[in-house]
C-alpha atoms as a PDB file:
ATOM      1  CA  UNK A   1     101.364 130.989 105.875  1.00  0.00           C
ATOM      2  CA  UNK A   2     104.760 132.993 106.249  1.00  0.00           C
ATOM      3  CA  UNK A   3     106.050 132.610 109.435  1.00  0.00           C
ATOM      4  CA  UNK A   4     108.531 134.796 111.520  1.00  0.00           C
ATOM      5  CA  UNK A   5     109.977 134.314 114.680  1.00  0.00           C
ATOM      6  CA  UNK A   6     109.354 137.250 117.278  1.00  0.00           C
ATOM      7  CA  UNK A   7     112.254 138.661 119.085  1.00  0.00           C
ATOM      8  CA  UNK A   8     113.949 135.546 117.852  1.00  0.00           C
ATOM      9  CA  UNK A   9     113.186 131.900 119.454  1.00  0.00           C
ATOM     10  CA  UNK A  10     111.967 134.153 122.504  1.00  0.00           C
ATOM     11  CA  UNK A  11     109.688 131.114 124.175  1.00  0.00           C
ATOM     12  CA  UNK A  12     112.333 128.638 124.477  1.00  0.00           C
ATOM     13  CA  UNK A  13     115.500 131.303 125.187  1.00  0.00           C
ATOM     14  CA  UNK A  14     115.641 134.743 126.558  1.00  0.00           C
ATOM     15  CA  UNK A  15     113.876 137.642 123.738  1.00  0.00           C
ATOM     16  CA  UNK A  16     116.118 139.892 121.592  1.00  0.00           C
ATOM     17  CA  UNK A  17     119.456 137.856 122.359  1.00  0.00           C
ATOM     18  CA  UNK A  18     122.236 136.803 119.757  1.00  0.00           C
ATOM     19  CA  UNK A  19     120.971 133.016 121.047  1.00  0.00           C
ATOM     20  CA  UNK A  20     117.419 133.356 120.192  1.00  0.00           C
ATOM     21  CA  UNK A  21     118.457 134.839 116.896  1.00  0.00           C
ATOM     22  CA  UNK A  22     121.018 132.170 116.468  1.00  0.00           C
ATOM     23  CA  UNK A  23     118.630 129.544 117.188  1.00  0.00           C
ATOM     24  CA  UNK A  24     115.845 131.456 114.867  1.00  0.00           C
ATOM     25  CA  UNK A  25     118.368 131.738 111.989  1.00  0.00           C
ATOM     26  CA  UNK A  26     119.115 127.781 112.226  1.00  0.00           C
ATOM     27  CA  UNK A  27     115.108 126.959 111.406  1.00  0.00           C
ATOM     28  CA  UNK A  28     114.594 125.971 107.515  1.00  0.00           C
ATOM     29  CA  UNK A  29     111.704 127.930 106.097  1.00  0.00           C
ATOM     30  CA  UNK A  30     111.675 130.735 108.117  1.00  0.00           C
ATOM     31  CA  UNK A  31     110.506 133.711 106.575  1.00  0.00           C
ATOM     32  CA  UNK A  32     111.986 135.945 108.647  1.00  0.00           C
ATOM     33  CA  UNK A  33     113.351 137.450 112.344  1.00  0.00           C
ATOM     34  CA  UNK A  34     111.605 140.457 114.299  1.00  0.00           C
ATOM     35  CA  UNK A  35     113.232 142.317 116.455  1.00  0.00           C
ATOM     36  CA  UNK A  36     113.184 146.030 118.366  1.00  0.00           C
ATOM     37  CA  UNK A  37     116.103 148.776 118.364  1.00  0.00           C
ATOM     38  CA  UNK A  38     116.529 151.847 120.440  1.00  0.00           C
ATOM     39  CA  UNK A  39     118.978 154.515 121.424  1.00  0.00           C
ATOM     40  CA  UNK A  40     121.316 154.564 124.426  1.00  0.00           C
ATOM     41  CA  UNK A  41     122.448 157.344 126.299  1.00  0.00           C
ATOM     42  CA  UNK A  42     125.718 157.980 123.810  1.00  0.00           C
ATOM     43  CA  UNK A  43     123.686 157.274 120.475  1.00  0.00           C
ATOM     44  CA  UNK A  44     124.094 153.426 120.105  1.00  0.00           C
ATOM     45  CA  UNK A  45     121.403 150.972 118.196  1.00  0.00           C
ATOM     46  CA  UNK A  46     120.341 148.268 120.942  1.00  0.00           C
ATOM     47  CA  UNK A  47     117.868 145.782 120.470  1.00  0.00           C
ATOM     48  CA  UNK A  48     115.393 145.424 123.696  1.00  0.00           C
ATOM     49  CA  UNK A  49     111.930 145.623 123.677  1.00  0.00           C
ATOM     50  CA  UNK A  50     110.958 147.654 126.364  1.00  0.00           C
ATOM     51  CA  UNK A  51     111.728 151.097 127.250  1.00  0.00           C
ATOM     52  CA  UNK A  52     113.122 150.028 130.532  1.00  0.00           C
ATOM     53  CA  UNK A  53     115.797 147.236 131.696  1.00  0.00           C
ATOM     54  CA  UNK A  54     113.562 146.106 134.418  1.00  0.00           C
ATOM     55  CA  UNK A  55     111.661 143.260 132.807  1.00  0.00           C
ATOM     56  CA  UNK A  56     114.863 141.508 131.122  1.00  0.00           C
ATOM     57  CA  UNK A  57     117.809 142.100 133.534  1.00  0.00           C
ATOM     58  CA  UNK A  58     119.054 142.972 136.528  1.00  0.00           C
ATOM     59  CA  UNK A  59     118.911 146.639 136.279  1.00  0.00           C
ATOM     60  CA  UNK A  60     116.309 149.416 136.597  1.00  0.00           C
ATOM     61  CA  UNK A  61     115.461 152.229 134.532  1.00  0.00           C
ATOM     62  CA  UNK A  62     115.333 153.109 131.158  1.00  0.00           C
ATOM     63  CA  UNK A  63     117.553 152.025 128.300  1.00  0.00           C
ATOM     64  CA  UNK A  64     117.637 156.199 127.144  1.00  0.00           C
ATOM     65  CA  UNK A  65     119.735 156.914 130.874  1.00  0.00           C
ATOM     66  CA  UNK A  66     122.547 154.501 129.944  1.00  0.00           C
ATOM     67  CA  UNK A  67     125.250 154.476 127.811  1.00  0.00           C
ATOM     68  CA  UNK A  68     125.828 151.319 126.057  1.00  0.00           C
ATOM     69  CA  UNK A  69     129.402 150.139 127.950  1.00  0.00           C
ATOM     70  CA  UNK A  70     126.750 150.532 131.100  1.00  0.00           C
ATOM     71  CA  UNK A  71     124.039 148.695 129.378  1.00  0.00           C
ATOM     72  CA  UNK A  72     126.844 146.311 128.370  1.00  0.00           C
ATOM     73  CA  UNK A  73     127.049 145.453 132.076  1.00  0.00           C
ATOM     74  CA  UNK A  74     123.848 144.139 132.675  1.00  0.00           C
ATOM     75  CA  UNK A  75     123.218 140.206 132.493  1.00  0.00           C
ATOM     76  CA  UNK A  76     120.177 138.447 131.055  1.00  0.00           C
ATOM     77  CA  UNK A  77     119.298 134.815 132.615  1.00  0.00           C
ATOM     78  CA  UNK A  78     119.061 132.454 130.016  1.00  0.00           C
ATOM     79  CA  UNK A  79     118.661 129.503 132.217  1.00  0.00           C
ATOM     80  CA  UNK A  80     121.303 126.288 131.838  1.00  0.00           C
ATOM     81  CA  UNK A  81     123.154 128.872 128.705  1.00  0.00           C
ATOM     82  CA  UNK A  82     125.592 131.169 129.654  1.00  0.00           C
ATOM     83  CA  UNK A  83     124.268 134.569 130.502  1.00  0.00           C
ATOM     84  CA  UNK A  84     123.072 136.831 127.433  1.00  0.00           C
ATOM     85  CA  UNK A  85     123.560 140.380 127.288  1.00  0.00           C
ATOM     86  CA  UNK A  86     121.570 143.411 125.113  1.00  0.00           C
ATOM     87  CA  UNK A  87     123.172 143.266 121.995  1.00  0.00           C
ATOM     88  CA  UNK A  88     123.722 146.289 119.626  1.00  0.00           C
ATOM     89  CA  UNK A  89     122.234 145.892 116.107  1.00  0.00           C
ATOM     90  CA  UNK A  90     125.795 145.554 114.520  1.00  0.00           C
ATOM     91  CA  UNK A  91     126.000 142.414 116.567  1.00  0.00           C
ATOM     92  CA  UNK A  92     122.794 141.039 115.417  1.00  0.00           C
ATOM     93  CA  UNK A  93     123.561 141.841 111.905  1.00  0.00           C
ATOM     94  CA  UNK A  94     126.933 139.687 112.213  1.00  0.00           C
ATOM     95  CA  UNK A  95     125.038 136.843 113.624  1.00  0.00           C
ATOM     96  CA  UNK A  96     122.478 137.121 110.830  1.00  0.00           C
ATOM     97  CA  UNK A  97     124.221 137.810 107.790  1.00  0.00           C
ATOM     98  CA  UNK A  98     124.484 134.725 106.316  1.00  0.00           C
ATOM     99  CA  UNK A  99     121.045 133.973 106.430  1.00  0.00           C
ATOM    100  CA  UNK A 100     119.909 137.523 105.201  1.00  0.00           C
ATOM    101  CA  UNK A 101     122.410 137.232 102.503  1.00  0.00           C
ATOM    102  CA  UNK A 102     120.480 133.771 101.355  1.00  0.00           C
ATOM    103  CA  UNK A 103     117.073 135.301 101.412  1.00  0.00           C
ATOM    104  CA  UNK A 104     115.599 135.683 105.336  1.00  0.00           C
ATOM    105  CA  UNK A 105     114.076 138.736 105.556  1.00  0.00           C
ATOM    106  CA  UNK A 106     114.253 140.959 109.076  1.00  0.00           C
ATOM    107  CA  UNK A 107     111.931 143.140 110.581  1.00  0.00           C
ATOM    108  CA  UNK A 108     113.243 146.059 112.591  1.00  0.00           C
ATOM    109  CA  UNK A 109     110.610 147.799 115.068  1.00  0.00           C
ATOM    110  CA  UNK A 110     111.424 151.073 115.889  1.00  0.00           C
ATOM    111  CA  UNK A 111     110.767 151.407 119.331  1.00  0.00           C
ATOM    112  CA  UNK A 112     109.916 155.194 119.291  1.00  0.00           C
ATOM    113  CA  UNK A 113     106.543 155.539 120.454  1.00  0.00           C
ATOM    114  CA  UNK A 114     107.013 156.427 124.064  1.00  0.00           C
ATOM    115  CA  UNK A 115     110.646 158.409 123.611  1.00  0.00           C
ATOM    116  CA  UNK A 116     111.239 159.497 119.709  1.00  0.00           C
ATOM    117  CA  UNK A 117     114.715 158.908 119.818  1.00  0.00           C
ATOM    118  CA  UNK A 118     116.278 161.451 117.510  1.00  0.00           C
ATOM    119  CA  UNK A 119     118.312 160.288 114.988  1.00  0.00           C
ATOM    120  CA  UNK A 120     117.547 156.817 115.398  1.00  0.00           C
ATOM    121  CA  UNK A 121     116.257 156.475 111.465  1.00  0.00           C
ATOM    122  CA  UNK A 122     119.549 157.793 110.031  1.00  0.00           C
ATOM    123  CA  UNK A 123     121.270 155.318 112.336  1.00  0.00           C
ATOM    124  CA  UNK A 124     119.239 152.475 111.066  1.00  0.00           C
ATOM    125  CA  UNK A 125     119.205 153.181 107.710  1.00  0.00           C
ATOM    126  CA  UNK A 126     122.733 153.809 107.610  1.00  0.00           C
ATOM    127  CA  UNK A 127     123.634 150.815 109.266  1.00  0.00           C
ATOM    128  CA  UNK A 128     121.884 148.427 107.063  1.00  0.00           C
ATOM    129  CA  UNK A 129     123.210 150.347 104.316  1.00  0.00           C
ATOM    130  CA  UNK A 130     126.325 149.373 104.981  1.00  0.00           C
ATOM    131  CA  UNK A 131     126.100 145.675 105.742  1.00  0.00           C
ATOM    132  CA  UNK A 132     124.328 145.378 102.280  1.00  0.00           C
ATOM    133  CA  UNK A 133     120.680 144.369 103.759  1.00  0.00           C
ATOM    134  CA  UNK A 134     118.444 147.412 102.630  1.00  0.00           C
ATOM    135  CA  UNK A 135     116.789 144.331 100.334  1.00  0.00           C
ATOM    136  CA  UNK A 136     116.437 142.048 103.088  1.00  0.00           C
ATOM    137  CA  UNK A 137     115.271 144.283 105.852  1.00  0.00           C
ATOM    138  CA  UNK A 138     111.137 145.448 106.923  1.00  0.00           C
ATOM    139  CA  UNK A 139     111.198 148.381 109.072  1.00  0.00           C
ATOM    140  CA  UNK A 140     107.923 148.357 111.342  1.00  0.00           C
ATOM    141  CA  UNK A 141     106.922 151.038 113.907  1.00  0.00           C
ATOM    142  CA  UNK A 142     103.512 152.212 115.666  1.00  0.00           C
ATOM    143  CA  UNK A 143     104.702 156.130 115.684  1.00  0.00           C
ATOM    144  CA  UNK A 144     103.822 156.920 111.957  1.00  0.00           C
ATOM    145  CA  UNK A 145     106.275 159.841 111.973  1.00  0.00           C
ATOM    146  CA  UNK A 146     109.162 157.765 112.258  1.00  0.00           C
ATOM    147  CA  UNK A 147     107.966 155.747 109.077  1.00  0.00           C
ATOM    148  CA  UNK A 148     107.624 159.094 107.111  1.00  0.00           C
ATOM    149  CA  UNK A 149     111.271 159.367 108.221  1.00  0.00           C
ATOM    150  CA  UNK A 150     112.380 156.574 106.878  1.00  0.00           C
ATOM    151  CA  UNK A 151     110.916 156.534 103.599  1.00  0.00           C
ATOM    152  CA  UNK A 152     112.318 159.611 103.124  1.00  0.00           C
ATOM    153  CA  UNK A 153     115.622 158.810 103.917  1.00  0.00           C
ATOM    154  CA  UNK A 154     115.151 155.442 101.699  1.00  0.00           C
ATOM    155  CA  UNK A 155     112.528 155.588  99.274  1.00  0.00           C
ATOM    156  CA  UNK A 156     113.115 151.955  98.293  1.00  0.00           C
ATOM    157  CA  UNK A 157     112.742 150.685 101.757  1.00  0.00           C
ATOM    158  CA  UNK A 158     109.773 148.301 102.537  1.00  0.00           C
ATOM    159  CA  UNK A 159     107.522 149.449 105.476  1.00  0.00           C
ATOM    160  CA  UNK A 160     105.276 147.886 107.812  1.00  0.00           C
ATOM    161  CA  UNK A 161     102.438 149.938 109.768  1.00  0.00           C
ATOM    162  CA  UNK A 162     102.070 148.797 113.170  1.00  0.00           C
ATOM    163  CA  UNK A 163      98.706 149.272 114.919  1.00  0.00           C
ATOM    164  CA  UNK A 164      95.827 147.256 116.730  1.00  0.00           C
ATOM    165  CA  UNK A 165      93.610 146.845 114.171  1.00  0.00           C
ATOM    166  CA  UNK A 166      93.878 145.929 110.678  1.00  0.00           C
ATOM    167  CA  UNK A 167      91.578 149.122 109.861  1.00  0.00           C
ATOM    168  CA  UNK A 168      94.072 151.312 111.097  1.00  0.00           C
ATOM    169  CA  UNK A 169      96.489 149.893 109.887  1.00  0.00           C
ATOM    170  CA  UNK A 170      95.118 150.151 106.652  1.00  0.00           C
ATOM    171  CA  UNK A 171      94.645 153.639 107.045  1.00  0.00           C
ATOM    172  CA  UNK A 172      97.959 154.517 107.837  1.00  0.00           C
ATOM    173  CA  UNK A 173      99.292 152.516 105.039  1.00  0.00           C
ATOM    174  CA  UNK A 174      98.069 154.800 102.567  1.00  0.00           C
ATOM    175  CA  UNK A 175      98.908 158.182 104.004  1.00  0.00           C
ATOM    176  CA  UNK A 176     102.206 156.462 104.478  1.00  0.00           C
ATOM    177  CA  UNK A 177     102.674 154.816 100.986  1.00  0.00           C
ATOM    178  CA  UNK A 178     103.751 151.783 103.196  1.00  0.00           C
ATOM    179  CA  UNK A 179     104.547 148.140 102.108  1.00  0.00           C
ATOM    180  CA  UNK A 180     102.139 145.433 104.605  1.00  0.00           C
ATOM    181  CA  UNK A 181     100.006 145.794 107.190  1.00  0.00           C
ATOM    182  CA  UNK A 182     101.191 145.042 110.526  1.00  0.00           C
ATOM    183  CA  UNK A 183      98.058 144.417 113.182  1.00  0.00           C
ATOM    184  CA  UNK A 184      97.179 142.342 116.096  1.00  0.00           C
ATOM    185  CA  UNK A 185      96.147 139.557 115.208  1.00  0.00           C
ATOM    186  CA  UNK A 186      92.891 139.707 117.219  1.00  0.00           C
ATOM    187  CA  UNK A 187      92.620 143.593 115.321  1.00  0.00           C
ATOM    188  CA  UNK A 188      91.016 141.466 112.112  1.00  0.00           C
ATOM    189  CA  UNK A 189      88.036 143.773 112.278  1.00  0.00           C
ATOM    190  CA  UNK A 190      87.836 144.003 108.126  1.00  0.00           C
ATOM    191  CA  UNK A 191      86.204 141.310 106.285  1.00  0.00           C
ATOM    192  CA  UNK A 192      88.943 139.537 103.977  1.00  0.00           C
ATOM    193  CA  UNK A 193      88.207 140.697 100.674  1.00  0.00           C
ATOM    194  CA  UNK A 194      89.258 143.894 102.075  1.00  0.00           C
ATOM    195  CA  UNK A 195      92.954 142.929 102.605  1.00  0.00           C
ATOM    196  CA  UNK A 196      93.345 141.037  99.100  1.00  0.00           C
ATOM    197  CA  UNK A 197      96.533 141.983  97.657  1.00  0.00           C
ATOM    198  CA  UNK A 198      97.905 142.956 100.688  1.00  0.00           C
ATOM    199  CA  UNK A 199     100.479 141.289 102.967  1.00  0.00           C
ATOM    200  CA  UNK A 200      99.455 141.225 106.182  1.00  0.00           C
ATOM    201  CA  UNK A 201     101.718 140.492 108.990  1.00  0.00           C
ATOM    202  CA  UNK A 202     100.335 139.377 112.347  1.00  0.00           C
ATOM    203  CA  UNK A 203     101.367 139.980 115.504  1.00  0.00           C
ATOM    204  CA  UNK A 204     100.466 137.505 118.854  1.00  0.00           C
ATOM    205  CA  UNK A 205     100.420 137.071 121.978  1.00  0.00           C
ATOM    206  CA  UNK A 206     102.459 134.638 123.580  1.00  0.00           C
ATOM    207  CA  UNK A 207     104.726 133.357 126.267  1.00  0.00           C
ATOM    208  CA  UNK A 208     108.071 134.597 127.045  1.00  0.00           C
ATOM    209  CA  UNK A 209     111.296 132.393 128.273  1.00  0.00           C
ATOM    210  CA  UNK A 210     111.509 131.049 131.053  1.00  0.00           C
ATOM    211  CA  UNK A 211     107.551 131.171 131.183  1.00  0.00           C
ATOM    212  CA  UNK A 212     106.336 127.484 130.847  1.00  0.00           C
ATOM    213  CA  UNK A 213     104.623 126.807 127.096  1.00  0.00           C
ATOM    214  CA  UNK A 214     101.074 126.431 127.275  1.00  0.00           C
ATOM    215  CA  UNK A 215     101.009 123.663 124.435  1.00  0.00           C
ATOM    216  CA  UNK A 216      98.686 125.548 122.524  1.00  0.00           C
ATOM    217  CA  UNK A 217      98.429 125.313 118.803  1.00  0.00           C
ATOM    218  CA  UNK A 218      97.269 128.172 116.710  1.00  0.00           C
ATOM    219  CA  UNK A 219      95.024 127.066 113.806  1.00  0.00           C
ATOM    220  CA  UNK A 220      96.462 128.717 110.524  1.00  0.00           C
ATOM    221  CA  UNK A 221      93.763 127.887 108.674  1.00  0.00           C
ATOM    222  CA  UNK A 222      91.676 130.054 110.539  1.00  0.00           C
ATOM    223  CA  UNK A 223      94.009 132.604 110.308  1.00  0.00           C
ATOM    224  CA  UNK A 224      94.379 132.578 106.420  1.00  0.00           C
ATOM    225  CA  UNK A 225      90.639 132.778 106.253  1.00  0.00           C
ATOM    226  CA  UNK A 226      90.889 136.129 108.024  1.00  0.00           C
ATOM    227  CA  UNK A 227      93.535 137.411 105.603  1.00  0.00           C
ATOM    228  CA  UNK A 228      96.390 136.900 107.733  1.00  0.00           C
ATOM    229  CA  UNK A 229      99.500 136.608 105.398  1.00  0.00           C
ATOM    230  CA  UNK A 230     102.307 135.991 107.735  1.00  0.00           C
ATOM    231  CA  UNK A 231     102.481 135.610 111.252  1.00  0.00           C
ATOM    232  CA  UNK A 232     105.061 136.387 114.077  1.00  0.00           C
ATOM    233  CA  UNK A 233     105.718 133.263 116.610  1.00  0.00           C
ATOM    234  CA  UNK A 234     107.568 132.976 120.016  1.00  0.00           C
ATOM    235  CA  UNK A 235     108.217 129.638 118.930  1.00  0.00           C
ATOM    236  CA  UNK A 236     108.786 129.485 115.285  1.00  0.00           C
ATOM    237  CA  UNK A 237     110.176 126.002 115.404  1.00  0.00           C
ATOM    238  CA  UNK A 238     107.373 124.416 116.557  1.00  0.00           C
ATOM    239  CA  UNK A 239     105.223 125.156 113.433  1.00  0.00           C
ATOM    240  CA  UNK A 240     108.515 124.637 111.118  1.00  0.00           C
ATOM    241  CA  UNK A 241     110.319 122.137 113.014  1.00  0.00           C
END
């Protein structure tokens, strides 16, 4: 079982911050980091997961209404560490490189379901252009449209459908002439000689810093039997530490 850590460390420090992914990147054997970009007021890649500030920081509204010197403003706790702030992808990438360079992979979620975000797959595609990661990067989004964007902007790149189930996922994947299958990981509704040959990429439910871990243990076993390929973890380092 591959395993990748979700918004970087995200259960032990604060989601989609250079310290989770700092702490992510320092794991041996990790597959890979996941992670979510969308566009500020002036046109600037942020990673954040939701559509509004609320949740993380300080601030209200959504990320779309502010420009990124504004968004730049706004603190996120990270308990007994000094604050974090939302970083911009360029930042994550110079965090990451090293790592990428030596064979992690990273999977950027377009966040474009709920606002489209014009431009945003030019930006992206661009950007990893030039820090030299088009080989180590998995774009992933549930809005299909901006997946047809991106392959046509990079016909190379490798693509990850996002959806619920693994049937519509599946689905998707060939309209799309995607890479993997991204579903829920309770979405397994095919049996598993259905998904042979395929890599399927799980997504779960978890805790979030600075909610308390429930000491739960996922049973990967179980999971391969399903035809789960790879799996993204709010705490990575548990299973790999």
């Amino acid at each position: 079982m591959k395993i990748w850590a979700h918004r970087g460390c995200s259960q032990r420090y604060p989601e989609n911050t250079l310290l989770a992914f700092k702490k992510a990147a320092e794991i041996e054997n990790l597959t890979g980091i996941e992670l979510d970009i969308q566009l500020t007021r002036d046109g600037q890649l942020v990673v954040i997961h939701d559509e509004r500030v609320d949740r993380t920081t300080e601030g209200i509204g959504c990320v779309k209404d502010y420009t990124l010197t504004e968004l730049k403003r706004l603190h996120i706790y990270a308990g007994e560490a000094p604050s974090q702030f939302i970083p911009t992808m360029e930042e994550v990438f110079g965090v990451i490189e090293e790592k990428t360079q030596a064979g992690m992979k990273l999977n950027i979620e377009l966040k474009t379901g709920t606002f489209p975000y014009p431009g945003i797959e030019e930006k992206i595609v661009e950007l990893v252009y030039k820090w030299g990661l088009q080989k180590s990067v998995v774009y992933s989004s549930f809005y299909a449209l901006s997946l047809e964007r991106i392959r046509k902007l990079d016909p190379s790149a490798e693509i990850g459908v996002l959806d619920g189930r693994v049937s519509d996922c599946l689905y998707k994947l060939r309209g799309l002439g995607a890479d993997a299958l991204h579903p829920s990981w309770r979405g397994m509704d095919l049996p598993p000689d259905r998904l042979k040959g395929y890599t399927v990429r799980a997504y779960l439910s978890g805790h979030l810093y600075p909610e308390k871990p429930t000491g739960a243990r996922l049973d990967m076993d179980m999971l391969e039997k399903q035809g789960i390929t790879d799996v993204f973890l709010n705490e990575p380092e548990v299973y790999l530490g």
